[in-house]
Protein backbone atom coordinates (compact mmCIF):
# COMPACT_ATOMS: atom_id res chain seq x y z
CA UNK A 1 45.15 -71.04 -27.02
CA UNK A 2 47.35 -74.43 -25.97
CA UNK A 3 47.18 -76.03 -22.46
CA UNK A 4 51.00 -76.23 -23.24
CA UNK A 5 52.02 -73.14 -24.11
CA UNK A 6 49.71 -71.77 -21.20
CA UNK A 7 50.89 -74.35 -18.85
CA UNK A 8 54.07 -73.59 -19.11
CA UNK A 9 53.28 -69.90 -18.82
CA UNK A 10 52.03 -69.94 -15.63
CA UNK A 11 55.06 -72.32 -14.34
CA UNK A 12 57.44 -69.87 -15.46
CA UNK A 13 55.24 -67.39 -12.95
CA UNK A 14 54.78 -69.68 -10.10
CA UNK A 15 59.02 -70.13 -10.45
CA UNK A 16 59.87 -66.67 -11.50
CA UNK A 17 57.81 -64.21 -10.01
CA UNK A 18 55.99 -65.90 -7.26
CA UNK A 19 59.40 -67.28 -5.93
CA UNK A 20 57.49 -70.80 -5.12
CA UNK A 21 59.41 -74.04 -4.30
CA UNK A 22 59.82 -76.66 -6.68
CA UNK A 23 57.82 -79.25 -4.78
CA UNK A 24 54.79 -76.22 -4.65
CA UNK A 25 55.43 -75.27 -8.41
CA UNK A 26 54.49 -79.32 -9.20
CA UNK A 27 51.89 -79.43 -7.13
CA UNK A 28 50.00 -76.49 -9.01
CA UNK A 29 51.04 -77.90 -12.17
CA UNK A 30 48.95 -81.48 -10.55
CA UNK A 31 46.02 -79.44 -10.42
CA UNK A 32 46.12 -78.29 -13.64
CA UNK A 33 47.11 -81.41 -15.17
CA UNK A 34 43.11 -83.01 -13.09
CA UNK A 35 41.71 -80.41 -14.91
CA UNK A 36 43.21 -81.36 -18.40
CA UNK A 37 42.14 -85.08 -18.05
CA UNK A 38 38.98 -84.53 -16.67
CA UNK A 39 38.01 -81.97 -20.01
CA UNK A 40 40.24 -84.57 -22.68
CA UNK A 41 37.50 -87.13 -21.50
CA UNK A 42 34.25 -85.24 -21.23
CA UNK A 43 34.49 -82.01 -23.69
CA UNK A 44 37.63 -83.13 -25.99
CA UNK A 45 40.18 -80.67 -24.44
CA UNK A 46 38.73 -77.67 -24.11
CA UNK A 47 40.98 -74.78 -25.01
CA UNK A 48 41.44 -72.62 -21.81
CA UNK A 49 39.81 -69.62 -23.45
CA UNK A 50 36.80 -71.25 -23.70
CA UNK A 51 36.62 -73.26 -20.29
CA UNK A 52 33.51 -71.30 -18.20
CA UNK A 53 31.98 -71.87 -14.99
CA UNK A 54 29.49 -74.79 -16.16
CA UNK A 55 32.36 -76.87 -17.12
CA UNK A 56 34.47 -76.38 -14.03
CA UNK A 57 31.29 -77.54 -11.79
CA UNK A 58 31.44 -80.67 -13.77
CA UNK A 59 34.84 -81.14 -13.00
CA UNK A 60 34.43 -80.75 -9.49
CA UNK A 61 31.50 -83.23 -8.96
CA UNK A 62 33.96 -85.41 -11.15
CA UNK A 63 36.34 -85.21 -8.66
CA UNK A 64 33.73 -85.93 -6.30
CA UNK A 65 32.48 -89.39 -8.17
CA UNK A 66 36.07 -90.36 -7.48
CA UNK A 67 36.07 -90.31 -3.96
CA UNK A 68 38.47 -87.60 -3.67
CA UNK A 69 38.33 -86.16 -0.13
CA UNK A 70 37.14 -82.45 0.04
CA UNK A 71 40.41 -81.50 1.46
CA UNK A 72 42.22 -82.58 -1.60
CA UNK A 73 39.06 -80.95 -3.73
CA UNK A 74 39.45 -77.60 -1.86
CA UNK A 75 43.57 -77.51 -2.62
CA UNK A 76 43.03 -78.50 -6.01
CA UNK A 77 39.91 -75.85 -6.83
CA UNK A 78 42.65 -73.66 -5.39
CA UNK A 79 45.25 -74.41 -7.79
CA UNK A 80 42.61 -74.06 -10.63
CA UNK A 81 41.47 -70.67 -9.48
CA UNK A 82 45.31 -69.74 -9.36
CA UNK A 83 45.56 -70.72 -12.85
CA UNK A 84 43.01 -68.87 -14.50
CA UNK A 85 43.64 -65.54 -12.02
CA UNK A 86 47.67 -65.87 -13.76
CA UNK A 87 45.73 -66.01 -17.34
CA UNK A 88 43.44 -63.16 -16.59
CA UNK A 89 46.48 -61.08 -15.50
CA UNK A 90 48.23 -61.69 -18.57
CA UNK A 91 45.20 -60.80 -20.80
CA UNK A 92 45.28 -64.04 -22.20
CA UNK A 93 41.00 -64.51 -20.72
CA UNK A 94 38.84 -61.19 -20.52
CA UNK A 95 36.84 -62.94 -17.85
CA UNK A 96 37.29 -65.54 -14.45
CA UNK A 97 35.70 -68.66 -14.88
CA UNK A 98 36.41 -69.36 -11.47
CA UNK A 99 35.13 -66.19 -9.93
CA UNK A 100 31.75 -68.21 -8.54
CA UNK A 101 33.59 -71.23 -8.10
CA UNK A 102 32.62 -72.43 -5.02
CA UNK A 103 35.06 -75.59 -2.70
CA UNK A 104 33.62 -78.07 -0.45
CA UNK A 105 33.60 -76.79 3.23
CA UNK A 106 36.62 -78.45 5.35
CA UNK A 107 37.44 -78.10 8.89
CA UNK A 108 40.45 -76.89 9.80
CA UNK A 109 42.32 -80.84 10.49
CA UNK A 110 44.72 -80.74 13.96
CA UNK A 111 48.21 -82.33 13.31
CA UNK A 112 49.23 -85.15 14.80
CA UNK A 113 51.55 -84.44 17.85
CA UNK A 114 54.50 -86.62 19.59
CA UNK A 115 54.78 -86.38 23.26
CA UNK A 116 58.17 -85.71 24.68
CA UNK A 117 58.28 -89.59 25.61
CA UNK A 118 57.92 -90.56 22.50
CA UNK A 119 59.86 -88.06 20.78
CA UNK A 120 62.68 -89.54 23.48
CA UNK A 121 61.23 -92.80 22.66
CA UNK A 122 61.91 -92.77 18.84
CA UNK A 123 65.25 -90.76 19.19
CA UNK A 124 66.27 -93.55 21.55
CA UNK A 125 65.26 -96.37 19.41
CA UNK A 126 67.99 -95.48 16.16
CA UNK A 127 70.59 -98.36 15.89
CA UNK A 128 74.08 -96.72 16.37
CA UNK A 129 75.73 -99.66 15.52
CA UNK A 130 74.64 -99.20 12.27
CA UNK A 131 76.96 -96.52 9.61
CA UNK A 132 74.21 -94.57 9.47
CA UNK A 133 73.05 -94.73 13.06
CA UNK A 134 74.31 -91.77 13.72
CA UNK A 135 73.26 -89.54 11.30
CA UNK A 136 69.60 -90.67 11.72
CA UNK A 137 69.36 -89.86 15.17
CA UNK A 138 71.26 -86.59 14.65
CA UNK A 139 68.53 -85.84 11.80
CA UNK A 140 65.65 -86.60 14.43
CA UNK A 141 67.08 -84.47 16.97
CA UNK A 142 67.51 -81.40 14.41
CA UNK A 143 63.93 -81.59 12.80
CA UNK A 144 62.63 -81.54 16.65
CA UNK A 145 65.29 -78.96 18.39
CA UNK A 146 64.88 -76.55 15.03
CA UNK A 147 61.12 -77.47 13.75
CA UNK A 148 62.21 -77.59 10.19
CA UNK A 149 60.36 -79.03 7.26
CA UNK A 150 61.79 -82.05 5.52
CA UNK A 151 62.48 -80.16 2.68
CA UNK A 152 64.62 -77.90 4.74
CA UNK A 153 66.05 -80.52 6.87
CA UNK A 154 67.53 -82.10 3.53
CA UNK A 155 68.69 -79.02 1.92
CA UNK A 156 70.77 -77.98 5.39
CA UNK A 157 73.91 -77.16 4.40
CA UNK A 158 77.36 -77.19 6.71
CA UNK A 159 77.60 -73.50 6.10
CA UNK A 160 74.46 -73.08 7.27
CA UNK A 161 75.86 -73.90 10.77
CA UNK A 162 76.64 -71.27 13.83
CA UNK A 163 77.31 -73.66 16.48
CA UNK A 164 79.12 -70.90 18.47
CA UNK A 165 75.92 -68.33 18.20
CA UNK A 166 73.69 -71.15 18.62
CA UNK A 167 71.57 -70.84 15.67
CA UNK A 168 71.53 -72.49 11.90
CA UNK A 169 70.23 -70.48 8.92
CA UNK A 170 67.51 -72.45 7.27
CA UNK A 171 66.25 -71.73 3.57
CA UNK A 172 62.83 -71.67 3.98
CA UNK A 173 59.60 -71.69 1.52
CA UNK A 174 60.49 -69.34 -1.53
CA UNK A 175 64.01 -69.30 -0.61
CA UNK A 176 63.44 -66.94 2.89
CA UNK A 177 66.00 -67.43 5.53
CA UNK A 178 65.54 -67.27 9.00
CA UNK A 179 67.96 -68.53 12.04
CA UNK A 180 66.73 -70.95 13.98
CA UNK A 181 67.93 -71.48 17.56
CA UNK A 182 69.08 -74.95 17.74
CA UNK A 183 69.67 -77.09 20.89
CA UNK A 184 72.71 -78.21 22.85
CA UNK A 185 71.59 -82.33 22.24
CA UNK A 186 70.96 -81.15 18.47
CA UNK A 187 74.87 -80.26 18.04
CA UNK A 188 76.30 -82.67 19.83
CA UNK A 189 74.72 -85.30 17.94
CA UNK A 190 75.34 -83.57 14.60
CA UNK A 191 79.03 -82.88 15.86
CA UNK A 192 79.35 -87.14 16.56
CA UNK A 193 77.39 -87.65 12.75
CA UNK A 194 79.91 -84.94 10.60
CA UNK A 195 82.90 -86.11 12.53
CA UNK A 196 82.75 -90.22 11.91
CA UNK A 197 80.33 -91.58 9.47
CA UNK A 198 80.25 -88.33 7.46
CA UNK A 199 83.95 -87.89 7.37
CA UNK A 200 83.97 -91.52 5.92
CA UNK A 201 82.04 -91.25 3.26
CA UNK A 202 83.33 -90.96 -0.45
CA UNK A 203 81.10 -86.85 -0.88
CA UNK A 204 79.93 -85.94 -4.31
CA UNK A 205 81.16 -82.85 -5.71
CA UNK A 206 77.40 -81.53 -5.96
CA UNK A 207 76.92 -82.22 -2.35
CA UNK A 208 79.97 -81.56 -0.55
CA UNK A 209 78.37 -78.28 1.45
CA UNK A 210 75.07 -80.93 2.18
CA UNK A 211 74.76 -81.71 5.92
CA UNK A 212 72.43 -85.14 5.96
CA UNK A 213 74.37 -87.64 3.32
CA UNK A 214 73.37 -91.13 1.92
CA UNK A 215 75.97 -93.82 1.93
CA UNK A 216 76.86 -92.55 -1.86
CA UNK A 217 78.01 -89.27 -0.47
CA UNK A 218 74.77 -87.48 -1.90
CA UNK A 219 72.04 -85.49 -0.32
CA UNK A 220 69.34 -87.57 0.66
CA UNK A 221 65.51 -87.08 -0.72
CA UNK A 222 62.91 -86.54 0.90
CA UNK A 223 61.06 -90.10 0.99
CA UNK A 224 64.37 -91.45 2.39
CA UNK A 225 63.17 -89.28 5.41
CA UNK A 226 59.69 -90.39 5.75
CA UNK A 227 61.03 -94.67 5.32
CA UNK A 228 63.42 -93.76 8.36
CA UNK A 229 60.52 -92.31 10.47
CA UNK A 230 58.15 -94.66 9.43
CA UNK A 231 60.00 -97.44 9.94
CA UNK A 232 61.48 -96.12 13.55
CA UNK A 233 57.89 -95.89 14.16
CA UNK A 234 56.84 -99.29 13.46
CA UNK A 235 59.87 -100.48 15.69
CA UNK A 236 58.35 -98.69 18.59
CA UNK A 237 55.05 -99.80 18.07
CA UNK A 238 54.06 -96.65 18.11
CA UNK A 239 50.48 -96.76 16.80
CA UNK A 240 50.34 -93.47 15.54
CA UNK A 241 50.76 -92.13 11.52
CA UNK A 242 53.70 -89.79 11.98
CA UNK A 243 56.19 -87.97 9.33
CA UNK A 244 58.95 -86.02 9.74
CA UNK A 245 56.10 -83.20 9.95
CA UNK A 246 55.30 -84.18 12.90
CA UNK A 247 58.28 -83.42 14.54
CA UNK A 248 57.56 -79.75 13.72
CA UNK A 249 53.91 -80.09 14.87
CA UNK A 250 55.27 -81.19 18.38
CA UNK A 251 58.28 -78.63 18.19
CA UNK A 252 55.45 -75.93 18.20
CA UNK A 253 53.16 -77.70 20.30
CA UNK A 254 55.58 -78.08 23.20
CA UNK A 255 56.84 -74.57 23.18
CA UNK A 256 53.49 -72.64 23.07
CA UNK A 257 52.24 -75.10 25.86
CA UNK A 258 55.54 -74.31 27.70
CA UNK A 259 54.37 -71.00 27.26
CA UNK A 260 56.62 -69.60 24.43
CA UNK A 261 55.34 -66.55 22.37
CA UNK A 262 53.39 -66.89 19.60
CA UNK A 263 55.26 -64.38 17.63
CA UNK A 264 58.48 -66.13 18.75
CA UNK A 265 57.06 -69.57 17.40
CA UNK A 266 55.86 -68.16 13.87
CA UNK A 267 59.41 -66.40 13.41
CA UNK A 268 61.14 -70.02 14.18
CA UNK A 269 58.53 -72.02 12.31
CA UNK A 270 58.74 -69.13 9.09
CA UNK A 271 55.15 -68.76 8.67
CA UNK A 272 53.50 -66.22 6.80
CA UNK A 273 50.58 -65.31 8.80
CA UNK A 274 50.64 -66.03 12.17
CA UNK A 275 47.03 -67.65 11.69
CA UNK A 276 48.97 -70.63 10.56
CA UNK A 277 50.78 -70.55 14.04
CA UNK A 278 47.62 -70.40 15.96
CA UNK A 279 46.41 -73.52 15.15
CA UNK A 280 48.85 -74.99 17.57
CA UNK A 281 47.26 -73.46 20.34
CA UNK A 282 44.05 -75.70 19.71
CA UNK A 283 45.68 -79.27 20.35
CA UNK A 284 46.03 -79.56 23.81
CA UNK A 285 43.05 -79.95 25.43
CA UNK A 286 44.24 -80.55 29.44
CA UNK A 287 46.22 -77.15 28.84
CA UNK A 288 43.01 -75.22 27.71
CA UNK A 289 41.03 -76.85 30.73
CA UNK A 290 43.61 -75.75 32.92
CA UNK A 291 43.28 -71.80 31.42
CA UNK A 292 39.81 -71.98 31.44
CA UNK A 293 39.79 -73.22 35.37
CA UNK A 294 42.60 -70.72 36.57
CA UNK A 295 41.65 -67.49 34.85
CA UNK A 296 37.75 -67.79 33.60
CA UNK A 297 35.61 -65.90 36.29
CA UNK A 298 33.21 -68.91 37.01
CA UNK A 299 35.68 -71.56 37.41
């Protein structure tokens, strides 16, 4: 049996029948790829048919002597156990190598979160004087009024807009939809963005239904996304690591501490499980004090 042939396999499934993102798809593919390396150096590429659960231990402690965090271990374990499940099903392995497999413990890590002031702060700091002025800020304002991914927030389309409903339709992980409420400030500033500096622009034919352009008319990637924020940030002198995940960390954050639903908040966020969704309840720690103080029976 080839890594190739069974690489490619199980890409096919992740794509096909799992339904799973391209950025996702690659990042199983990564893990798969450590695994490849790390047996190429120590057993001289070890068909997968004959990996077992002595060499996979190796490969985590390798992973260890590199000094990669247990976080990235655990994700990565993850992807390999994925792997070998997808061979198993296809009767390609009569038995899991993985099965006793065990990841380094990790605590659950709490995202960083913007207050409203700085969320103002950074909104308030885009240069408007600048072309693109305008479509930066009206980016900012839709990642934090709609809580969208980055991945989402590029792939927004113009007919993915119901300004008079209030809502967009976002294309979420695995190609789900969902609408998304969207804010008042949200539309007006996208309204100002698609009306001058988008309007000016010279639109590829492949991007013509894209909402958030580059100067050469074409949808903009993702890293283009994080520079902005990053850079915004440094102008600030903020002195926090943000990304334009953070934006939906603090969308979440702010409505559950408002006191939103947390069914309401999963359905706008387009999580799975709603155990995702919980963790936002866990980051603000005056809010829990002030639960504990007006409803715990000793208080």
């Amino acid at each position: 049996m080839k890594w190739s042939e069974s690489k490619k396999g199980y890409e096919d499934f992740l794509r096909l029948e799992k339904s799973l993102s391209q950025n996702s798809v690659a990042a199983y593919i990564n893990d798969i790829n450590k695994l490849i390396v790390f047996l190429e150096q120590e057993f001289k590429k070890l068909p997968p048919d004959k990996v077992r659960l002595q060499h996979l231990k190796k490969f985590v402690a390798w992973l260890n002597d590199k000094g990669v965090s247990p976080r990235t271990q655990a994700r990565t374990i993850s992807g390999v156990k994925s792997f070998f499940k997808y061979l198993l099903m296809e009767e390609k392995i009569s038995n899991d190598p993985t099965t006793l497999l065990e990841s380094p413990k990790v605590g659950r890590k709490l995202p960083d979160v913007l207050t409203i002031d700085e969320i103002d702060m950074l909104i308030d700091s885009v240069d408007v004087s600048k072309p693109e002025g305008q479509r930066n800020r009206a980016m900012l304002e839709t990642l934090y009024s709609c809580g969208l991914r980055v991945s989402e927030l590029v792939n927004l389309k113009m007919t993915n807009l119901h300004f008079e409903q209030g809502y967009v339709r976002v294309e979420g992980k695995a190609d789900k939809e969902r609408l998304v409420p969207i804010s008042k400030n949200a539309m007006d500033e996208i309204n100002t963005y698609v009306s001058g500096y988008r309007k000016s622009l010279n639109v590829s034919k492949d991007s013509e239904n894209v909402l958030f352009l580059n100067r050469r008319g074409k949808k903009l990637s993702r890293v283009m996304i994080f520079t902005i924020i990053k850079g915004l940030a440094e102008k600030v002198g903020l002195g926090k690591k943000i990304s334009p995940h953070t934006f939906r960390h603090s969308f979440a954050t702010h409505l559950i501490n408002g006191g939103a639903d947390l069914r309401a908040v999963q359905e706008m966020l387009g999580h799975e499980s709603i155990l995702t969704t919980e963790i936002y309840t866990h980051l603000d720690k005056d809010y829990l004090k002030s639960t504990i103080n007006q409803f715990h029976p000793r208080s």
